[in-house]
N, C-alpha and C. Protein backbone atom coordinates (compact mmCIF):
# COMPACT_ATOMS: atom_id res chain seq x y z
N UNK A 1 39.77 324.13 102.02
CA UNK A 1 38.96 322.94 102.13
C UNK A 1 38.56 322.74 103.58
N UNK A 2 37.15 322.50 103.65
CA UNK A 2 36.42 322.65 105.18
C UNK A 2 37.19 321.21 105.58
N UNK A 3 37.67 320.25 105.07
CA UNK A 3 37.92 318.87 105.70
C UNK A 3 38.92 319.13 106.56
N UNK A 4 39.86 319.73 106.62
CA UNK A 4 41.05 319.57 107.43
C UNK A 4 40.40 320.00 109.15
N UNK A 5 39.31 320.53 109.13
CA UNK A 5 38.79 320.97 110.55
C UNK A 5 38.94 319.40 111.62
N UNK A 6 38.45 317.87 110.44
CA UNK A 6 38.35 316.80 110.71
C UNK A 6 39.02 316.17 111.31
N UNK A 7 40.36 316.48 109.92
CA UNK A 7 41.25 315.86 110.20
C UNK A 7 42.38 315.95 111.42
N UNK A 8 42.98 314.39 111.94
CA UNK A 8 43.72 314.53 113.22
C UNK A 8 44.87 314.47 112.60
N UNK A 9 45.36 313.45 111.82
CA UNK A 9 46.85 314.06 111.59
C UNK A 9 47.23 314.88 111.49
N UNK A 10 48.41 315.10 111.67
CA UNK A 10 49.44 316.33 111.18
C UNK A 10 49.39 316.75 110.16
N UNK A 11 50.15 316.10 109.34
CA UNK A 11 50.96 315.87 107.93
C UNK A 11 49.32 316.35 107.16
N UNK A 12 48.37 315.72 107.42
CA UNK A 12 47.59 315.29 106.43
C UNK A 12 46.81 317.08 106.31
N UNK A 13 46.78 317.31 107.41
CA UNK A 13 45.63 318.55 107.95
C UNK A 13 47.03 319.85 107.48
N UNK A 14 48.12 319.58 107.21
CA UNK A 14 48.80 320.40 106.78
C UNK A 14 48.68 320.06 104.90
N UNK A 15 48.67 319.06 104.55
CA UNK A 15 48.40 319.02 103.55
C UNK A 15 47.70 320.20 102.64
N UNK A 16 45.97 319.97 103.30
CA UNK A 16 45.22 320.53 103.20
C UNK A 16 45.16 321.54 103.13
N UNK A 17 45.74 322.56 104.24
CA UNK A 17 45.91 324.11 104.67
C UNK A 17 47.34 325.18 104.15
N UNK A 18 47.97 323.75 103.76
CA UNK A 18 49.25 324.60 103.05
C UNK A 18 49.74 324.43 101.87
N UNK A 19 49.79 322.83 101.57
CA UNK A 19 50.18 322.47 100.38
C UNK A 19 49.45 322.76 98.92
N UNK A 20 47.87 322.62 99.30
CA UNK A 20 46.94 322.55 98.46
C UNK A 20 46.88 324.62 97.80
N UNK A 21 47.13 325.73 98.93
CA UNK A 21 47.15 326.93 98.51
C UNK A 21 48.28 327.13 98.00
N UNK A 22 49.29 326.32 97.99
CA UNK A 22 50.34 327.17 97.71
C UNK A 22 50.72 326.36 96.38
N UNK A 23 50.71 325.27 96.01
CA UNK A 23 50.76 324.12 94.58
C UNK A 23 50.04 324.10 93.52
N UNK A 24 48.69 323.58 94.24
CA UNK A 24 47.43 323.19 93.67
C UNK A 24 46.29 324.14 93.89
N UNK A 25 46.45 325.16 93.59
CA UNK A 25 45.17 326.36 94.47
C UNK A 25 43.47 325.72 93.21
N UNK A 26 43.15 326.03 93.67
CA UNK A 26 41.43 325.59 92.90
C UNK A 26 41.56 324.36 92.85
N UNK A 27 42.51 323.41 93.43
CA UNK A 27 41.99 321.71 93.30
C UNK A 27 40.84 321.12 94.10
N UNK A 28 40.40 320.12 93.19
CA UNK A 28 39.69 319.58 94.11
C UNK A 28 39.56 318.22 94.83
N UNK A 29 39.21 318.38 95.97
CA UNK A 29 39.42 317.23 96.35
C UNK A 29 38.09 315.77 96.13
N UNK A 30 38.87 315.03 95.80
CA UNK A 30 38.52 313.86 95.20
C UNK A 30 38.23 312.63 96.44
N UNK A 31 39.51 312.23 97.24
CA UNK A 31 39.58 311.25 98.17
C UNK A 31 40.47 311.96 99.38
N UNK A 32 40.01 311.62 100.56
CA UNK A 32 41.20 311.57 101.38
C UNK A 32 40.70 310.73 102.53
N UNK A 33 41.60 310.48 102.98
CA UNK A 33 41.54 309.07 104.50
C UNK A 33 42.63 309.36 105.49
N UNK A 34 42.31 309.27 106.65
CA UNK A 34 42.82 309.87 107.66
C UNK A 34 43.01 308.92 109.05
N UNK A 35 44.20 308.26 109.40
CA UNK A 35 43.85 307.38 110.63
C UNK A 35 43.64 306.25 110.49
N UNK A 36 43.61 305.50 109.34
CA UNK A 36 43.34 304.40 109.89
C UNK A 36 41.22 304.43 108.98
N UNK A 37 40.83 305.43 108.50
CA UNK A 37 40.33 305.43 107.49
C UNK A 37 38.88 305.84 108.43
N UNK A 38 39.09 306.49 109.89
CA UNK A 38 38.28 307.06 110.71
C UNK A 38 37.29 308.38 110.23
N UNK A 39 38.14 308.89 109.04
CA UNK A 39 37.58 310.21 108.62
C UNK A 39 37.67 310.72 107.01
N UNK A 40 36.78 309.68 106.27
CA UNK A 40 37.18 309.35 105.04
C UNK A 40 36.14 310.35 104.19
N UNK A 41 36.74 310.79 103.31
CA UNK A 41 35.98 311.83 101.97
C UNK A 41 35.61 310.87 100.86
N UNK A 42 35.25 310.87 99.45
CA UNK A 42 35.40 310.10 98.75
C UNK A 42 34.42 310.72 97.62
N UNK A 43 34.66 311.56 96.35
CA UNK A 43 33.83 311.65 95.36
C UNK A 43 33.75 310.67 94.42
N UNK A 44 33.14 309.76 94.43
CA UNK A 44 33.64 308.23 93.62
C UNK A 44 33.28 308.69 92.04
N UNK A 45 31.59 309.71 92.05
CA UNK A 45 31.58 310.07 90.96
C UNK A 45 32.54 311.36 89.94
N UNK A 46 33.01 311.93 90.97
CA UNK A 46 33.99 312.65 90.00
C UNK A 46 35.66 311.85 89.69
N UNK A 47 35.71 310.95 90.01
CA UNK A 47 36.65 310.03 90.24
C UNK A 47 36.25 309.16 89.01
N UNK A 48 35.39 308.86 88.50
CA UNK A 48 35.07 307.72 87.91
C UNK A 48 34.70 308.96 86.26
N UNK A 49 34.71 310.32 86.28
CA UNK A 49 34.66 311.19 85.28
C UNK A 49 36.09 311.61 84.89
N UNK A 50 36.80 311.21 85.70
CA UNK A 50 38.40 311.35 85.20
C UNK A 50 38.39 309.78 85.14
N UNK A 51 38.08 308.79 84.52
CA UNK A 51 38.64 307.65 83.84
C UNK A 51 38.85 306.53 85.07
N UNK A 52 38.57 306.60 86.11
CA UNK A 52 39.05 305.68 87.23
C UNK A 52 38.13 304.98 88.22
N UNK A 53 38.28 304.36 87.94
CA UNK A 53 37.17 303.24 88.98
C UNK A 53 37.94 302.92 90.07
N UNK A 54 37.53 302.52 91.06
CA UNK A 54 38.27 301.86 92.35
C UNK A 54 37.30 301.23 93.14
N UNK A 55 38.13 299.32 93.02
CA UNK A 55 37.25 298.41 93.84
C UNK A 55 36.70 298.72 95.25
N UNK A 56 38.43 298.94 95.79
CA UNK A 56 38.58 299.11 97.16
C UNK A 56 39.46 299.99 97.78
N UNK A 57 39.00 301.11 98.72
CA UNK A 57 39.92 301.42 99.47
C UNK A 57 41.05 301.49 99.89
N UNK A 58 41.47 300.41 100.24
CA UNK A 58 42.85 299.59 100.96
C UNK A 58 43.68 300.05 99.93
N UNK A 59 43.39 300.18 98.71
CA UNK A 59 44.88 300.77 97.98
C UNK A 59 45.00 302.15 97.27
N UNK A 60 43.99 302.96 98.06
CA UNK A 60 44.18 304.69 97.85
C UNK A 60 45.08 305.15 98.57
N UNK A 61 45.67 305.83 98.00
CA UNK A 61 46.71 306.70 98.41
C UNK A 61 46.15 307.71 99.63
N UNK A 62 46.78 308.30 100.30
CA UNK A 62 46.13 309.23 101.66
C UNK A 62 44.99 310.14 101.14
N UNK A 63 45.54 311.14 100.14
CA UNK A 63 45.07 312.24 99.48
C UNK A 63 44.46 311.95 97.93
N UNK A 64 43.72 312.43 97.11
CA UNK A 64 43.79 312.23 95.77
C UNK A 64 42.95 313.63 95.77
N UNK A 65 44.01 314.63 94.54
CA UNK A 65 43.19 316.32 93.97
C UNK A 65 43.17 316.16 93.31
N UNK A 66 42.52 316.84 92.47
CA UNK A 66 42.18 317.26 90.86
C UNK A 66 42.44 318.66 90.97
N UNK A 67 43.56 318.76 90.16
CA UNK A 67 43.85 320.06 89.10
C UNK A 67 43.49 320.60 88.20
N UNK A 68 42.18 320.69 88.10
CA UNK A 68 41.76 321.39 86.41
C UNK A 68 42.72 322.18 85.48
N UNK A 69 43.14 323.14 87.12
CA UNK A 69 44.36 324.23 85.97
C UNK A 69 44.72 323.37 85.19
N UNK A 70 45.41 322.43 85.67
CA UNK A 70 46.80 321.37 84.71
C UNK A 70 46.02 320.15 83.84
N UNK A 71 44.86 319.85 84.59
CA UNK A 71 44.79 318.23 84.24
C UNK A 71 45.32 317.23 84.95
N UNK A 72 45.62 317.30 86.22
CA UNK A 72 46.72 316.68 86.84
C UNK A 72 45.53 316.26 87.99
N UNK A 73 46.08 315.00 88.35
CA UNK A 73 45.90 313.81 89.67
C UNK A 73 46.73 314.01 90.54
N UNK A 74 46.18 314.53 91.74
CA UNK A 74 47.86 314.22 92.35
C UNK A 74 47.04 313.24 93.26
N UNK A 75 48.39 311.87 93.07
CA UNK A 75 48.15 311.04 94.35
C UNK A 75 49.20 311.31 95.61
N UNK A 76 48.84 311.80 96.59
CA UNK A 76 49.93 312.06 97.61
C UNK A 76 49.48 310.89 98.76
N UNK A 77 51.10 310.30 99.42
CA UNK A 77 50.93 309.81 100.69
C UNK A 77 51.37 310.44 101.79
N UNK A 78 51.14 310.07 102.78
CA UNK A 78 51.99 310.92 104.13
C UNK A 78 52.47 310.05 105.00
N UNK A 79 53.72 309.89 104.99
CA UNK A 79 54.39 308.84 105.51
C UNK A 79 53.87 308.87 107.26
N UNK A 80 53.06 309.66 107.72
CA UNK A 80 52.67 309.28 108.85
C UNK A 80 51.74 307.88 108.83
N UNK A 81 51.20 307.62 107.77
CA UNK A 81 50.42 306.22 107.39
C UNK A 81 51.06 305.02 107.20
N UNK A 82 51.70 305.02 106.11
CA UNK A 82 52.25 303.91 105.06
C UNK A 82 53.45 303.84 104.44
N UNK A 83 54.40 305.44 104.90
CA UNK A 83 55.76 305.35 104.10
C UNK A 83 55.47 305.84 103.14
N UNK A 84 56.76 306.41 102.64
CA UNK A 84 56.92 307.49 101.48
C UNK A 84 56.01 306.25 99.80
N UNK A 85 55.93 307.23 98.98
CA UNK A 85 56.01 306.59 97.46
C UNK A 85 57.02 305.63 97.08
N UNK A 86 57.80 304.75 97.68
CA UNK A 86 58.75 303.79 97.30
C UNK A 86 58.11 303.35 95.58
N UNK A 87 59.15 302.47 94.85
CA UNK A 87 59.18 302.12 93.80
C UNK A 87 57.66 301.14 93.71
N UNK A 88 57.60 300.41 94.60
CA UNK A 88 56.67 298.92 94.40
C UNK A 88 55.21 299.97 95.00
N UNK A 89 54.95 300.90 95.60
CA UNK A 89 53.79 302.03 95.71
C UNK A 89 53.70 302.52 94.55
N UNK A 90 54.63 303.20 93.89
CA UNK A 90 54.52 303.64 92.32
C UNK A 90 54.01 303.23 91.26
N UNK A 91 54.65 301.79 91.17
CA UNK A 91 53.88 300.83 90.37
C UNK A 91 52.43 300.53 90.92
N UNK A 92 52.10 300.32 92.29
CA UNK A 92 51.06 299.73 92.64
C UNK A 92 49.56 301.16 92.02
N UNK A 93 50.47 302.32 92.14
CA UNK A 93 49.46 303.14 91.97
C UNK A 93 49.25 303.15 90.57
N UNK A 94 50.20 303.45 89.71
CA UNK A 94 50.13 303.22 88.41
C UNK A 94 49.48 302.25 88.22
N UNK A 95 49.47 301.18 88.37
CA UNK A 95 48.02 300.36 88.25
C UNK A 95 46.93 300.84 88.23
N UNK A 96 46.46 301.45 89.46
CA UNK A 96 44.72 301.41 89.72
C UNK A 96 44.57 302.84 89.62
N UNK A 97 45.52 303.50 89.04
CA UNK A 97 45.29 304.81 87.98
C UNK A 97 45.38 304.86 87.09
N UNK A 98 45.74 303.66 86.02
CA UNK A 98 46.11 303.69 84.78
C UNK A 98 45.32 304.33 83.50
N UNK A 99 43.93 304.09 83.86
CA UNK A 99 42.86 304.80 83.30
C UNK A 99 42.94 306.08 83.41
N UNK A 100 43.21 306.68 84.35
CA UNK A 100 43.39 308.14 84.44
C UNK A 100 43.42 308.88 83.40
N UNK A 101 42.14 309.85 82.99
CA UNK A 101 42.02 310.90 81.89
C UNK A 101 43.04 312.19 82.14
N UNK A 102 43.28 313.07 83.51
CA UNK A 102 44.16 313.33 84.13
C UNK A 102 45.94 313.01 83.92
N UNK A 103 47.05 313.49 83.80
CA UNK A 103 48.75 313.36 84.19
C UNK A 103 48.13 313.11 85.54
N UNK A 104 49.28 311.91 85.62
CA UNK A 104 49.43 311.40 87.25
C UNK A 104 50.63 311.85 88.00
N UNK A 105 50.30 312.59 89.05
CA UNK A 105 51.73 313.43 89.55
C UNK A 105 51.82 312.42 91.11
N UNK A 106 52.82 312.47 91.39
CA UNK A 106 52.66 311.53 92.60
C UNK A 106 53.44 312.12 93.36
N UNK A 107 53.28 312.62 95.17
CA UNK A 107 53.69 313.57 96.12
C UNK A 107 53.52 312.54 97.68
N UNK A 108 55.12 312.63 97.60
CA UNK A 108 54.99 311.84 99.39
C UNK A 108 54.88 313.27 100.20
N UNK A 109 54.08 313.14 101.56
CA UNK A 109 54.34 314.14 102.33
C UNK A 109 55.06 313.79 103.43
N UNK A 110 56.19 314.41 103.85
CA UNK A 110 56.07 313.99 104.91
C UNK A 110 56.78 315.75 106.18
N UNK A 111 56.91 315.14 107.63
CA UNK A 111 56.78 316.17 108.48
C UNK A 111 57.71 317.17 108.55
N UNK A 112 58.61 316.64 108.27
CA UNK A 112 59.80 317.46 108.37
C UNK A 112 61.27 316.57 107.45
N UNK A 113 62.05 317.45 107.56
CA UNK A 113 63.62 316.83 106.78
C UNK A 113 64.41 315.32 107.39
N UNK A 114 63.97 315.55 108.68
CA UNK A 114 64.55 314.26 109.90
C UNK A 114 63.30 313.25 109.50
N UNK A 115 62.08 313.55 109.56
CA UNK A 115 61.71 312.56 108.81
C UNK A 115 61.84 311.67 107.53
N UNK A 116 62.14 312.72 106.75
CA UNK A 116 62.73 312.10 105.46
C UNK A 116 63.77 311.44 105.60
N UNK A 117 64.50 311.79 106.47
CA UNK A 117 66.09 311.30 106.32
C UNK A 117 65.82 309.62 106.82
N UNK A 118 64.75 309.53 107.44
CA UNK A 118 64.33 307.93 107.84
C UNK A 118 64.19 306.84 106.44
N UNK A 119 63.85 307.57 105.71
CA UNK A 119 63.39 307.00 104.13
C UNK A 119 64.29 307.81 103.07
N UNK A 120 65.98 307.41 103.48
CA UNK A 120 66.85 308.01 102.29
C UNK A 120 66.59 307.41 100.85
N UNK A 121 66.37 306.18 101.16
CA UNK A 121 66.62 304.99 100.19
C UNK A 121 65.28 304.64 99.43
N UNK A 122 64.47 305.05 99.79
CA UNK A 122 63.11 304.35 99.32
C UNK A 122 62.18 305.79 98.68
N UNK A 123 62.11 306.52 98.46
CA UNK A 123 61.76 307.52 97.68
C UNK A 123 61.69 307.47 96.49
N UNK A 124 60.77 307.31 96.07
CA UNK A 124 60.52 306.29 93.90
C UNK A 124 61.62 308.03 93.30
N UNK A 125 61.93 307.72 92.42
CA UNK A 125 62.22 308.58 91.25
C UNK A 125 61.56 308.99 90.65
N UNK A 126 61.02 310.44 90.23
CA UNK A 126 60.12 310.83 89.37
C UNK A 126 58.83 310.85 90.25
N UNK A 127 59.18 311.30 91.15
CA UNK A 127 58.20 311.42 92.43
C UNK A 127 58.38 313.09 93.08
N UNK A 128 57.60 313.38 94.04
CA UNK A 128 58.21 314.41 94.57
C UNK A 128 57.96 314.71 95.72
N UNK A 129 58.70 315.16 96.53
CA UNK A 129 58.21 315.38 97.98
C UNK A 129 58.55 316.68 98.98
N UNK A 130 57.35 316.19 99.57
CA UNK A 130 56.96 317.95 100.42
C UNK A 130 57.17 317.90 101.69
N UNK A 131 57.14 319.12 102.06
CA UNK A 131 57.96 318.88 103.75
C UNK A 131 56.50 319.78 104.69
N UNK A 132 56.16 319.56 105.53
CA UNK A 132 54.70 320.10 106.13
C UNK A 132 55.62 321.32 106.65
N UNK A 133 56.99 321.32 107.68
CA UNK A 133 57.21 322.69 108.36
C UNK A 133 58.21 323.53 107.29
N UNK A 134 57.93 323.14 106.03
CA UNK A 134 58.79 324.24 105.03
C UNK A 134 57.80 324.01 104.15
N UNK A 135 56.54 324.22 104.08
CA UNK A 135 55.75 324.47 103.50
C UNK A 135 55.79 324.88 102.07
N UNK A 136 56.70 325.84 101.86
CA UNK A 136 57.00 326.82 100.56
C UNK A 136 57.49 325.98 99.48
N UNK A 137 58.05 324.51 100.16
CA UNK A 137 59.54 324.19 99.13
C UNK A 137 59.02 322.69 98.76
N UNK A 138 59.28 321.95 97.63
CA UNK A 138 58.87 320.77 97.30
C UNK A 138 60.14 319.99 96.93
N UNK A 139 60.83 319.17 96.87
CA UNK A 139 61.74 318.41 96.22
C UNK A 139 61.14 317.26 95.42
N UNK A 140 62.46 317.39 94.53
CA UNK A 140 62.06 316.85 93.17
C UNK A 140 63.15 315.58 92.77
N UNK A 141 62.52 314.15 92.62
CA UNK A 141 63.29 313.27 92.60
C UNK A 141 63.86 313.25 91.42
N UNK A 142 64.46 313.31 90.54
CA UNK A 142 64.81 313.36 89.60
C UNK A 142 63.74 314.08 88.07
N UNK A 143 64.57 313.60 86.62
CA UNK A 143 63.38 313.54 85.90
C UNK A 143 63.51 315.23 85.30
N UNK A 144 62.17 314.59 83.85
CA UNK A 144 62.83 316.59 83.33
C UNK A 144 61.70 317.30 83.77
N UNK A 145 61.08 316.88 84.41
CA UNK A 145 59.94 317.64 85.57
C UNK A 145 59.75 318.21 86.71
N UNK A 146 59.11 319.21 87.18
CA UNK A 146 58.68 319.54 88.47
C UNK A 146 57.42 319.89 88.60
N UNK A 147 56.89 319.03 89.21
CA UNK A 147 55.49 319.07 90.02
C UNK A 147 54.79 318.87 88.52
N UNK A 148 55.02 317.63 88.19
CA UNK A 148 53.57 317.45 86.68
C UNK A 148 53.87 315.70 86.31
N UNK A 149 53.08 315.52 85.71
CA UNK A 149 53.23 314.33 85.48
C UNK A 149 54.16 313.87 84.36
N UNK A 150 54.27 312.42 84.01
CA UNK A 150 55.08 312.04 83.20
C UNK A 150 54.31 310.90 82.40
N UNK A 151 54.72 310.91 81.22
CA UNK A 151 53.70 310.54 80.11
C UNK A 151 54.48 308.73 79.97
């Protein structure tokens, strides 16, 4: 994806260049926001062909792909923004995805393991999360899943 040339974060521009080839290969990207919302993407119409409308901004998640392989949404955050997927983010997204024609998979990113370890406690369940300098490896919050959604 040509966007990550854009992008200044870390987390986010690793997203892009590592997470997306090695998870999600042929996804596409749908939304992403960067900074403070300095360097924003947004296909509203392929967004609104998977079942989903969105008023406003302010409550997209960092990233949003489309998986054709799967059928799958992934909403990912990168705790360099807003903090991991906590429980009350989960719900909040489940809301203004609920329409979703798409499984909703939901992926905190964040930089490393010491980062995580900042957010032991707040990591939703049935979530999953990726590490930008171990690229290869995803953890999985519970749940009889890995990396897919839950019905």
């Amino acid at each position: 994806m040509q966007l990550s040339a854009r992008i200044k974060d870390k987390v986010a521009k690793s997203l892009i260049e590592n997470f997306v080839p090695r998870f999600v290969p042929c996804s596409v990207l749908v939304y992403a926001d960067d900074e403070c919302g300095k360097e924003n993407y947004f296909d509203e119409a392929l967004l609104k062909n998977l079942g989903v409308t969105i008023d406003s901004h302010g409550k997209m998640p960092d990233l949003v792909l489309y998986y054709p392989a799967r059928d799958w949404l992934l909403l990912v955050e990168s705790t360099t923004s807003n903090g991991p997927i906590d429980e009350e983010r989960l719900e909040e997204l489940a809301r203004i995805f609920s329409k979703a024609k798409p499984g909703l998979v939901y992926v905190t990113a964040f930089q490393s393991r010491s980062d995580m370890s900042d957010y032991p406690d707040l990591v939703a369940w049935g979530t999953h999360a990726w590490l930008a300098d171990e690229p290869d490896h995803m953890i999985h919050f519970n749940g009889s899943r890995f990396l897919g959604p839950y019905s």
